[in-house]
Protein backbone atom coordinates (compact mmCIF):
# COMPACT_ATOMS: atom_id res chain seq x y z
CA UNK A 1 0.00 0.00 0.00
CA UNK A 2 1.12 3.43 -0.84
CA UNK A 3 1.93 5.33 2.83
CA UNK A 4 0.73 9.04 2.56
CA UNK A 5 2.95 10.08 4.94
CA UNK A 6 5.78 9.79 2.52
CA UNK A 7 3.79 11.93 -0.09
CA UNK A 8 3.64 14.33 2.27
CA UNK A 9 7.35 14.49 3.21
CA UNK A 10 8.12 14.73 -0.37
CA UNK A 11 5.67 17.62 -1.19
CA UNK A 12 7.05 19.69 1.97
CA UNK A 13 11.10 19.38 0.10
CA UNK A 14 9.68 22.04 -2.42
CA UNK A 15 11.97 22.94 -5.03
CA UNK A 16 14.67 21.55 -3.46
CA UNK A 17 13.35 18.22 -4.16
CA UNK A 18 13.50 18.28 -7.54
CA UNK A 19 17.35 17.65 -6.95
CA UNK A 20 15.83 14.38 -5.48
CA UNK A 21 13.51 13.40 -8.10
CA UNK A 22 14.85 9.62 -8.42
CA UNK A 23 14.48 9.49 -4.67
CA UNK A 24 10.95 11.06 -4.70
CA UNK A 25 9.78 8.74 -6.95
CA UNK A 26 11.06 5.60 -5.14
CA UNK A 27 9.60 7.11 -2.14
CA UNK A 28 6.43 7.88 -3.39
CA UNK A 29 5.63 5.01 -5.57
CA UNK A 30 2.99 2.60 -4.78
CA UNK A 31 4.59 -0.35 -7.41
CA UNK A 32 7.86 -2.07 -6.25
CA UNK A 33 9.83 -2.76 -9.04
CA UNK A 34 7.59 -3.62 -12.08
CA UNK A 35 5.02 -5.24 -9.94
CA UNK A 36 1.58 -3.29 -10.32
CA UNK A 37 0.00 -1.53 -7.71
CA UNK A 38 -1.72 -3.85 -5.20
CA UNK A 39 0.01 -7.01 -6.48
CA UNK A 40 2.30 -9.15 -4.11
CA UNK A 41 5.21 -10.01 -4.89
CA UNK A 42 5.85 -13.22 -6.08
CA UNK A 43 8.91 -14.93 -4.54
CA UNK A 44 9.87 -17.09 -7.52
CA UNK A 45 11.02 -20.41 -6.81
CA UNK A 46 10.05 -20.33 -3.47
CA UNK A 47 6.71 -19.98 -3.00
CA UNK A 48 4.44 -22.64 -4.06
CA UNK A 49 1.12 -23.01 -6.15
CA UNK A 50 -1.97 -23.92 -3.30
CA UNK A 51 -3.60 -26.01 -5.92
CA UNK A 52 -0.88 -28.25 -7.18
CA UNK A 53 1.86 -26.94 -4.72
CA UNK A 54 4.56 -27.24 -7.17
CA UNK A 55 7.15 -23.89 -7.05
CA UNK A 56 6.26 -21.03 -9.23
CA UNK A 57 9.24 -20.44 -11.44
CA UNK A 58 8.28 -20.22 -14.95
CA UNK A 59 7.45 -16.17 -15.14
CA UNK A 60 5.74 -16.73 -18.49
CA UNK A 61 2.49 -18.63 -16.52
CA UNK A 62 1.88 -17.26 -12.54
CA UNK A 63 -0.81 -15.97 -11.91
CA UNK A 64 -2.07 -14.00 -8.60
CA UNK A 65 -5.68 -12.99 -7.19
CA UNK A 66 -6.34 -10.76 -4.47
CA UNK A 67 -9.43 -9.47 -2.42
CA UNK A 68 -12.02 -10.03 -0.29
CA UNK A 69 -12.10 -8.30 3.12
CA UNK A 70 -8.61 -9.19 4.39
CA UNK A 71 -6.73 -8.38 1.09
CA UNK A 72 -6.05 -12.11 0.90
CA UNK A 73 -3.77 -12.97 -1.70
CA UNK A 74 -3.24 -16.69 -3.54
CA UNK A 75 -0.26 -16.90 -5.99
CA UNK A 76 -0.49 -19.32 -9.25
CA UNK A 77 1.93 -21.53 -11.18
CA UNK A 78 -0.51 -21.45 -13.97
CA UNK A 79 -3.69 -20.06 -15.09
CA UNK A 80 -5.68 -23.39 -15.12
CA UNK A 81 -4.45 -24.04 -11.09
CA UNK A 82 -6.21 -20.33 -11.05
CA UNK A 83 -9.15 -20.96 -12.60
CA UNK A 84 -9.62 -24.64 -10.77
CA UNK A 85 -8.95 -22.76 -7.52
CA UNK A 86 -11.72 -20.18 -7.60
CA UNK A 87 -13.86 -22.79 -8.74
CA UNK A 88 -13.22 -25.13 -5.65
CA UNK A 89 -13.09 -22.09 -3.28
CA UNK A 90 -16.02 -19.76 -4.28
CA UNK A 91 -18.38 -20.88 -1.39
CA UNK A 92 -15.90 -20.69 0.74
CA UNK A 93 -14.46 -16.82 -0.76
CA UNK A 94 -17.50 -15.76 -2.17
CA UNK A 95 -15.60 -12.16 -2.80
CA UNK A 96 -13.89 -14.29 -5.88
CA UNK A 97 -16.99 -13.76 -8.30
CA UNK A 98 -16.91 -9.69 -7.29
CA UNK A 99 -15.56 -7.71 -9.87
CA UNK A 100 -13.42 -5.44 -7.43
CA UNK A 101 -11.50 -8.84 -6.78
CA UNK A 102 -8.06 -7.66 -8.44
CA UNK A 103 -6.26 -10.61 -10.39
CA UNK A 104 -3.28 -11.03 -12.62
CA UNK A 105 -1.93 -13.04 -15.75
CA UNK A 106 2.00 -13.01 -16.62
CA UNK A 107 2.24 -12.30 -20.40
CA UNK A 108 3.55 -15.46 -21.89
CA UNK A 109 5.02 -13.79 -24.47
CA UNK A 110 7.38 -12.46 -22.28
CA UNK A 111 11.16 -13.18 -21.98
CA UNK A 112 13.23 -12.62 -19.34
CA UNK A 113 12.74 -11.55 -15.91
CA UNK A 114 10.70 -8.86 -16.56
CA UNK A 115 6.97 -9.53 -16.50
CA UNK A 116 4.21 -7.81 -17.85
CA UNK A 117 1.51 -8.51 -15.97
CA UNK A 118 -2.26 -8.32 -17.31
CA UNK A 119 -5.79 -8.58 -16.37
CA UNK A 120 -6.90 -12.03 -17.39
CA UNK A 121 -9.93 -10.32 -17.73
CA UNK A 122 -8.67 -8.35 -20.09
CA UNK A 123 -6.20 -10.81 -21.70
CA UNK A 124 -6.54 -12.90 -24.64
CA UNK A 125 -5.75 -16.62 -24.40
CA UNK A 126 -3.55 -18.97 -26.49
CA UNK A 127 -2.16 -22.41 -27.04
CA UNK A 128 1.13 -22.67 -25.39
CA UNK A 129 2.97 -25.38 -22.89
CA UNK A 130 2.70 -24.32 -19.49
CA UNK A 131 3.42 -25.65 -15.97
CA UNK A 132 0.75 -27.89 -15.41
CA UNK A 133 -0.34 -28.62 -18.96
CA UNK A 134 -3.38 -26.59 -19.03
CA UNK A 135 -1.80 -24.96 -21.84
CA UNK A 136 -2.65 -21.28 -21.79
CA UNK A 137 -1.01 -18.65 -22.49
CA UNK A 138 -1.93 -15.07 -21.88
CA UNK A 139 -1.13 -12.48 -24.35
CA UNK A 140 -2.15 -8.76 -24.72
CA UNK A 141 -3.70 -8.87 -28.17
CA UNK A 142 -5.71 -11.06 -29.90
CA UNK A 143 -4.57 -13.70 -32.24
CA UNK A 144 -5.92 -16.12 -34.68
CA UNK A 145 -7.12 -18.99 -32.41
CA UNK A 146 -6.87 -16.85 -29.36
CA UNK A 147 -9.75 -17.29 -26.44
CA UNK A 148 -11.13 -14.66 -24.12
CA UNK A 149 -11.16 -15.55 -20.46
CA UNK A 150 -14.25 -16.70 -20.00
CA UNK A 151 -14.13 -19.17 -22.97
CA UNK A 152 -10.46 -20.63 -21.77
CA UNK A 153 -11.88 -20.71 -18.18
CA UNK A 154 -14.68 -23.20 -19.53
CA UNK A 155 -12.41 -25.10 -22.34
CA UNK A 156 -9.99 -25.72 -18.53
CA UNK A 157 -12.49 -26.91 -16.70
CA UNK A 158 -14.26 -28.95 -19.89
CA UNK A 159 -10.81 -30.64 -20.28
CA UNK A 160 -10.59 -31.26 -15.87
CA UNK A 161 -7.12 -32.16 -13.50
C-alpha cells in the first residue's frame, strides 16, 4: 500500500526536491519494481502453487488474485491451477466472483525476468505449454485462435485435473 505520509514528506522538500527526483519517486511510488499496484510479490522459486503446490518459477504462466475483506492474496503456477482454484473455493471466498477482486496473468510472451503482468480479464488466451499442462497462455492482443477468459476458463475446466 502506498503510505501518505511519505507523499507528504516529499511535497514539503519544495523545489529543493527536484534535486531528489529519483528518490521522490522511489519514495512515493505505490509499485515495487515492475510489480503493479496492489500485487504481491511473487517470490519465484520459493513460493508454491496452493492447488498443485509445485514452485512457481516459470514467469511466463503465474498468476495472482487478491481481495475479499482481508486483502487475501493466492499466488499461481498457472492459469488453469487459477481458474480450478476459484472454482473449488467460491463458497468458501464468495468475494472471488466480485468484480473489485483484483487478479493477474503473466504475459507469456514475455522473456526474461521482466513480466508484464495483465488482467486475465482483459487478456486474450492462447495455445502454449505451461506448468501444469493446461496450456494457456496469456497475451495482450488477440490472435488467430486466441480465447477470451471466459471461454479458456470453460475449455480448462471442460478438459478437468
Amino acid at each position: 500500500m502506498c503510505d501518505p505520509h511519505r507523499r507528504r514528506f516529499i511535497g514539503r522538500l519544495g523545489l529543493g526536491g527536484l534535486l531528489l527526483t529519483p528518490l521522490a519517486a522511489a519514495l512515493s511510488g505505490c509499485q515495487k519494481d515492475g510489480w503493479p499496484e496492489g500485487m504481491a510479490e511473487i517470490k519465484w522459486d520459493r513460493e508454491n502453487c496452493p492447488r498443485c503446490s509445485m514452485v512457481i518459477s516459470d514467469r511466463r504462466f503465474a498468476a495472482e488474485i487478491r481481495g475479499g475483506p482481508k486483502d487475501m492474496v493466492i499466488k499461481f503456477d498457472d492459469i488453469g491451477c487459477m481458474t480450478f482454484w476459484i472454482r473449488e473455493n467460491l463458497q468458501k471466498y464468495p468475494w472471488l466472483a466480485e468484480a473489485a477482486t483484483r487478479m493477474w496473468v503473466a504475459d507469456s510472451a514475455g522473456k526474461g525476468k521482466d513480466v508484464n503482468w495483465l488482467d486475465p480479464r482483459k487478456a486474450h488466451f492462447v495455445t502454449r505449454s505451461s506448468p501444469m499442462g493446461y496450456n494457456f497462455g496469456a497475451v495482450v492482443y488477440p490472435q488467430m485462435g486466441s480465447l477470451d477468459f471466459e471461454s479458456m476458463r470453460q475449455h480448462v475446466l471442460a478438459k478437468g485435473k
